[in-house]
Protein backbone atom coordinates (compact mmCIF):
# COMPACT_ATOMS: atom_id res chain seq x y z
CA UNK A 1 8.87 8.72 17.82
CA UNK A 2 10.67 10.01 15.23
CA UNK A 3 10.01 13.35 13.29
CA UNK A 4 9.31 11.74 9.62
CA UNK A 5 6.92 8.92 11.51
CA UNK A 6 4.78 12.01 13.37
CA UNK A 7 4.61 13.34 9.83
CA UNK A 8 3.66 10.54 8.15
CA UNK A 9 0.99 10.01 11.05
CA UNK A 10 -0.02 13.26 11.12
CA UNK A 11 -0.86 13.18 6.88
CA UNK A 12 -2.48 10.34 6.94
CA UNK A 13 -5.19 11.34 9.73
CA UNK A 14 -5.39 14.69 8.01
CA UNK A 15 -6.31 12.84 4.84
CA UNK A 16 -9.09 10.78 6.40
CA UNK A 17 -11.15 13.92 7.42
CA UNK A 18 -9.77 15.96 4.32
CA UNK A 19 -11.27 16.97 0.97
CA UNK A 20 -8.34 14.86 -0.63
CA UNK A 21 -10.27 11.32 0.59
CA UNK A 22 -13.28 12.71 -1.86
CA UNK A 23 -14.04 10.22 -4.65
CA UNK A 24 -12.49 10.99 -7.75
CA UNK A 25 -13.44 9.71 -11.58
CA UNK A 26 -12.86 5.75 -12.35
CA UNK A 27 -12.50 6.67 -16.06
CA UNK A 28 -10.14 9.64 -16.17
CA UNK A 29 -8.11 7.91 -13.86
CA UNK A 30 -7.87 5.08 -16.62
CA UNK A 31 -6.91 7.33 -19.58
CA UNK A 32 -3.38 8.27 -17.15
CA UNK A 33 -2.77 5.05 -16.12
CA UNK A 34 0.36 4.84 -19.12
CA UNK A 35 2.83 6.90 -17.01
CA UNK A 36 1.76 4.18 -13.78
CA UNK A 37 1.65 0.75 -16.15
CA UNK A 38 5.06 1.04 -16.65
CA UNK A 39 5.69 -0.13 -13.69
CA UNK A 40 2.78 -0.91 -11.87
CA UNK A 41 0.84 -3.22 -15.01
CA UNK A 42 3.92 -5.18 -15.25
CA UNK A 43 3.29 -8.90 -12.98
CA UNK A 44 7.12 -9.40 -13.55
CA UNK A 45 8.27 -6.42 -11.92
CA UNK A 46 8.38 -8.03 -8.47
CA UNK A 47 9.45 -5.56 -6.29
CA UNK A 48 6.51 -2.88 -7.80
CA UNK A 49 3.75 -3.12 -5.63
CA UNK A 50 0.49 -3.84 -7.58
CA UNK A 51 -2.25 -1.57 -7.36
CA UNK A 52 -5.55 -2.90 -8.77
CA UNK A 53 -7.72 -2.90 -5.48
CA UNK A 54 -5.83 -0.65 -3.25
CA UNK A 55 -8.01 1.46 -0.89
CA UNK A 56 -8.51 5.35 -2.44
CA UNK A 57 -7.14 6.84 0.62
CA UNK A 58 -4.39 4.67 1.32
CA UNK A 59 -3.67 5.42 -2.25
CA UNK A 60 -3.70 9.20 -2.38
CA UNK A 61 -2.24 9.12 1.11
CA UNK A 62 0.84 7.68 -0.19
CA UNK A 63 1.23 9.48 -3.32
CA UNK A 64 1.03 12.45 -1.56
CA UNK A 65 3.78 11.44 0.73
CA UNK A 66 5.82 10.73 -2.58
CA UNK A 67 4.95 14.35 -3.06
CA UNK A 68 6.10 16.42 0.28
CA UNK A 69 9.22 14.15 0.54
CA UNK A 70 7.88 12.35 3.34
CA UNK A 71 7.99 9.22 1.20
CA UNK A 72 11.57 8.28 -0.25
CA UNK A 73 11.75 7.30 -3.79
CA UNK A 74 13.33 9.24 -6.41
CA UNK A 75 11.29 7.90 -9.15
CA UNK A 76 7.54 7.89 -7.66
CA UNK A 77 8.21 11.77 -6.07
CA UNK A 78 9.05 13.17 -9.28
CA UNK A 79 6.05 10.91 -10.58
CA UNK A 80 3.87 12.20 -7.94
CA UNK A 81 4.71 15.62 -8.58
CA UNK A 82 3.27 15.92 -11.93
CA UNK A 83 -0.21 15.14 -10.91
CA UNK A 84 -2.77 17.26 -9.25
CA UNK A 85 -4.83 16.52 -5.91
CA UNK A 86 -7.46 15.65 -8.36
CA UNK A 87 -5.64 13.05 -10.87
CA UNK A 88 -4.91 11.11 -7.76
CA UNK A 89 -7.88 11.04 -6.94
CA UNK A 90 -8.94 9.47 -10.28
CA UNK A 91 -6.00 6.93 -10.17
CA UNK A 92 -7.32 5.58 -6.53
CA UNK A 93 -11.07 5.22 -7.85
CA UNK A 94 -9.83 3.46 -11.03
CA UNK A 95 -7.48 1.56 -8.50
CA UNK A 96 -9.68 0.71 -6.36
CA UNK A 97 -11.84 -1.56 -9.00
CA UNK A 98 -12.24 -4.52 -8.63
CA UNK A 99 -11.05 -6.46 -5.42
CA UNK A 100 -10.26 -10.46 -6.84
CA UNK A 101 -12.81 -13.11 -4.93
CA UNK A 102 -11.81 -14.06 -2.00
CA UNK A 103 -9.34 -17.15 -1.54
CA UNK A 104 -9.86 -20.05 0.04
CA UNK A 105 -9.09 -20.39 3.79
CA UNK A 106 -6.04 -21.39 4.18
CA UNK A 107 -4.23 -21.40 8.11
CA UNK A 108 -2.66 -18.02 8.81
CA UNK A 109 0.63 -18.37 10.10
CA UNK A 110 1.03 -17.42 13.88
CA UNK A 111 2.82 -13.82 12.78
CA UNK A 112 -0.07 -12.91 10.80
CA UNK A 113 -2.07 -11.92 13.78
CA UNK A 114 -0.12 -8.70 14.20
CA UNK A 115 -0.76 -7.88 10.81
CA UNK A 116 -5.07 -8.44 11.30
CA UNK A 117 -5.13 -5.28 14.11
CA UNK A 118 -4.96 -3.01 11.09
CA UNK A 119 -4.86 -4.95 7.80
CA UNK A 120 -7.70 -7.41 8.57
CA UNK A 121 -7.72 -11.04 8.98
CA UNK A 122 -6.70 -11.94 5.34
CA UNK A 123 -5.30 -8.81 4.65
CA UNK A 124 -8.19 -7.87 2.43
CA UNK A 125 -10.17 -5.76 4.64
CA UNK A 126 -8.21 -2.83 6.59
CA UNK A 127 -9.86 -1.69 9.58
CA UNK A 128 -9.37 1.45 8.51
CA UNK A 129 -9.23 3.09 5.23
CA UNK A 130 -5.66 4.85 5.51
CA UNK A 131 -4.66 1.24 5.60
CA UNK A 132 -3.36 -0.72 2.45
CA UNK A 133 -4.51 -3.60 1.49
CA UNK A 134 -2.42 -6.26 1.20
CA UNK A 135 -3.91 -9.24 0.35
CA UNK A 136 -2.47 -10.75 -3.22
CA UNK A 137 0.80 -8.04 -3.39
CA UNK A 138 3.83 -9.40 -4.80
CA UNK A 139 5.58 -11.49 -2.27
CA UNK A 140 8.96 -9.55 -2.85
CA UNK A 141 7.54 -6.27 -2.30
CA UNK A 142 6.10 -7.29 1.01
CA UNK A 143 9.00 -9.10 2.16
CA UNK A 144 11.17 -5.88 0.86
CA UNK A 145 8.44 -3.53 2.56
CA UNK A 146 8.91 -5.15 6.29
CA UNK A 147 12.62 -5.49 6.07
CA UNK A 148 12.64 -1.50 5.54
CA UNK A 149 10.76 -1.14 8.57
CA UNK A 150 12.35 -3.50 10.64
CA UNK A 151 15.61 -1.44 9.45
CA UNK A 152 14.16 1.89 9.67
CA UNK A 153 14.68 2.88 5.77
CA UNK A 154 10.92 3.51 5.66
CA UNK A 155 9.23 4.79 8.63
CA UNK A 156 5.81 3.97 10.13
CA UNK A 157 4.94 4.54 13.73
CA UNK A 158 2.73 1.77 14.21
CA UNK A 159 5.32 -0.63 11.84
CA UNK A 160 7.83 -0.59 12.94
CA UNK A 161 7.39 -2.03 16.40
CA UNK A 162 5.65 -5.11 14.36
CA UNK A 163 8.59 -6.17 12.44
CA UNK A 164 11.28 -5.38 14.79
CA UNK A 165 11.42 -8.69 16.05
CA UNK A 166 10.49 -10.47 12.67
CA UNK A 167 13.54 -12.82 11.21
CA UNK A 168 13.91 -13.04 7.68
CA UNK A 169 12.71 -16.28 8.01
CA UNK A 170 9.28 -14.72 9.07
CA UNK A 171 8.90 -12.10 6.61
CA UNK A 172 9.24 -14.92 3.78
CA UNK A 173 6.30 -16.70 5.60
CA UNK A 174 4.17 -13.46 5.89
CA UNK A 175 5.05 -12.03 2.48
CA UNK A 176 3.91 -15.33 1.07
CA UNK A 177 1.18 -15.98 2.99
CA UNK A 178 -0.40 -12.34 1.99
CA UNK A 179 0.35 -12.72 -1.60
CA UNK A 180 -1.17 -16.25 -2.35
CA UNK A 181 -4.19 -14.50 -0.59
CA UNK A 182 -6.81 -13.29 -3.56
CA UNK A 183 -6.93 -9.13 -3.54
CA UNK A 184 -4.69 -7.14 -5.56
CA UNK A 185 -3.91 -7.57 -8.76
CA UNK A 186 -2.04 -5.83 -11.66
CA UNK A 187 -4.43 -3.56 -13.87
């Protein structure tokens, strides 16, 4: 295992038994959401993962990954940077409201049952709450999301054996399989 994936590890089962997964305020996570909805409230950015229904630990999980450096991206460390332990807290809770209905059934294709171990079945229900939900992201963030792992530009322990196999081919089929699935949504 790599350094960066025992780190990443290593935050995110800190965060599930830290203060940090404490529930933070719906509504003052709302009044900052301008700085986020340029990106994140825009359905035509396709390759900006949507947040309306993400779990609040997942959430804060990753943001403060943006923050230590463990997490890559110019842009969302800087972002992350400028907002306290508390204000991410507030973004997850106002995040995390509401989850869309669920879809109709529809037959999972046969690479989707790696994905239910820790996502859930549809994608909607993690098994655990470090997990993110991906039920209903944009199709071109998940497909661009498992291609980094299968590549090793973003590091997960547990992901990275997954996709290593996975063809492009594949990751189209999964990425659009999750995202016609009802969950996420722009906010």
């Amino acid at each position: 295992m790599r350094p960066s994936s025992i780190a990443v590890v290593g935050a995110l089962l800190a965060l599930m038994s830290s203060p940090w997964a404490a529930e933070g305020d719906p509504a003052a996570g709302k009044r900052k959401t301008v700085t986020c909805n340029g990106c994140h409230g825009q359905a035509a950015m396709k390759n900006v993962p949507s947040l309306g229904g993400q779990t609040p630990a997942y959430f804060v999980a990753a943001m403060v990954a943006y923050q230590d450096g463990v997490r890559s991206h110019a842009t969302m460390r800087d972002v992350a940077k400028a907002w306290s332990l508390q204000d991410l807290k507030n973004f997850a809770a106002w995040y995390a409201e509401p989850l869309a209905p669920a879809s109709e059934a529809v037959a999972a294709p046969a690479a989707a049952e790696r994905c239910a171990s820790c996502h859930g079945a549809d994608g909607r229900e993690p098994v655990t709450p470090d997990v993110p939900r991906i039920a209903g992201q944009k199709a071109n963030y998940l497909a661009q999301v498992l291609r980094e792992y299968r590549e090793g530009t973003r590091v997960n322990a547990v992901m990275q054996p997954q996709v290593a196999e996975l063809k492009d081919d594949d990751i189209a089929v999964l990425a659009g399989y999750f995202a016609g699935r009802a969950g996420l949504g722009v906010k």
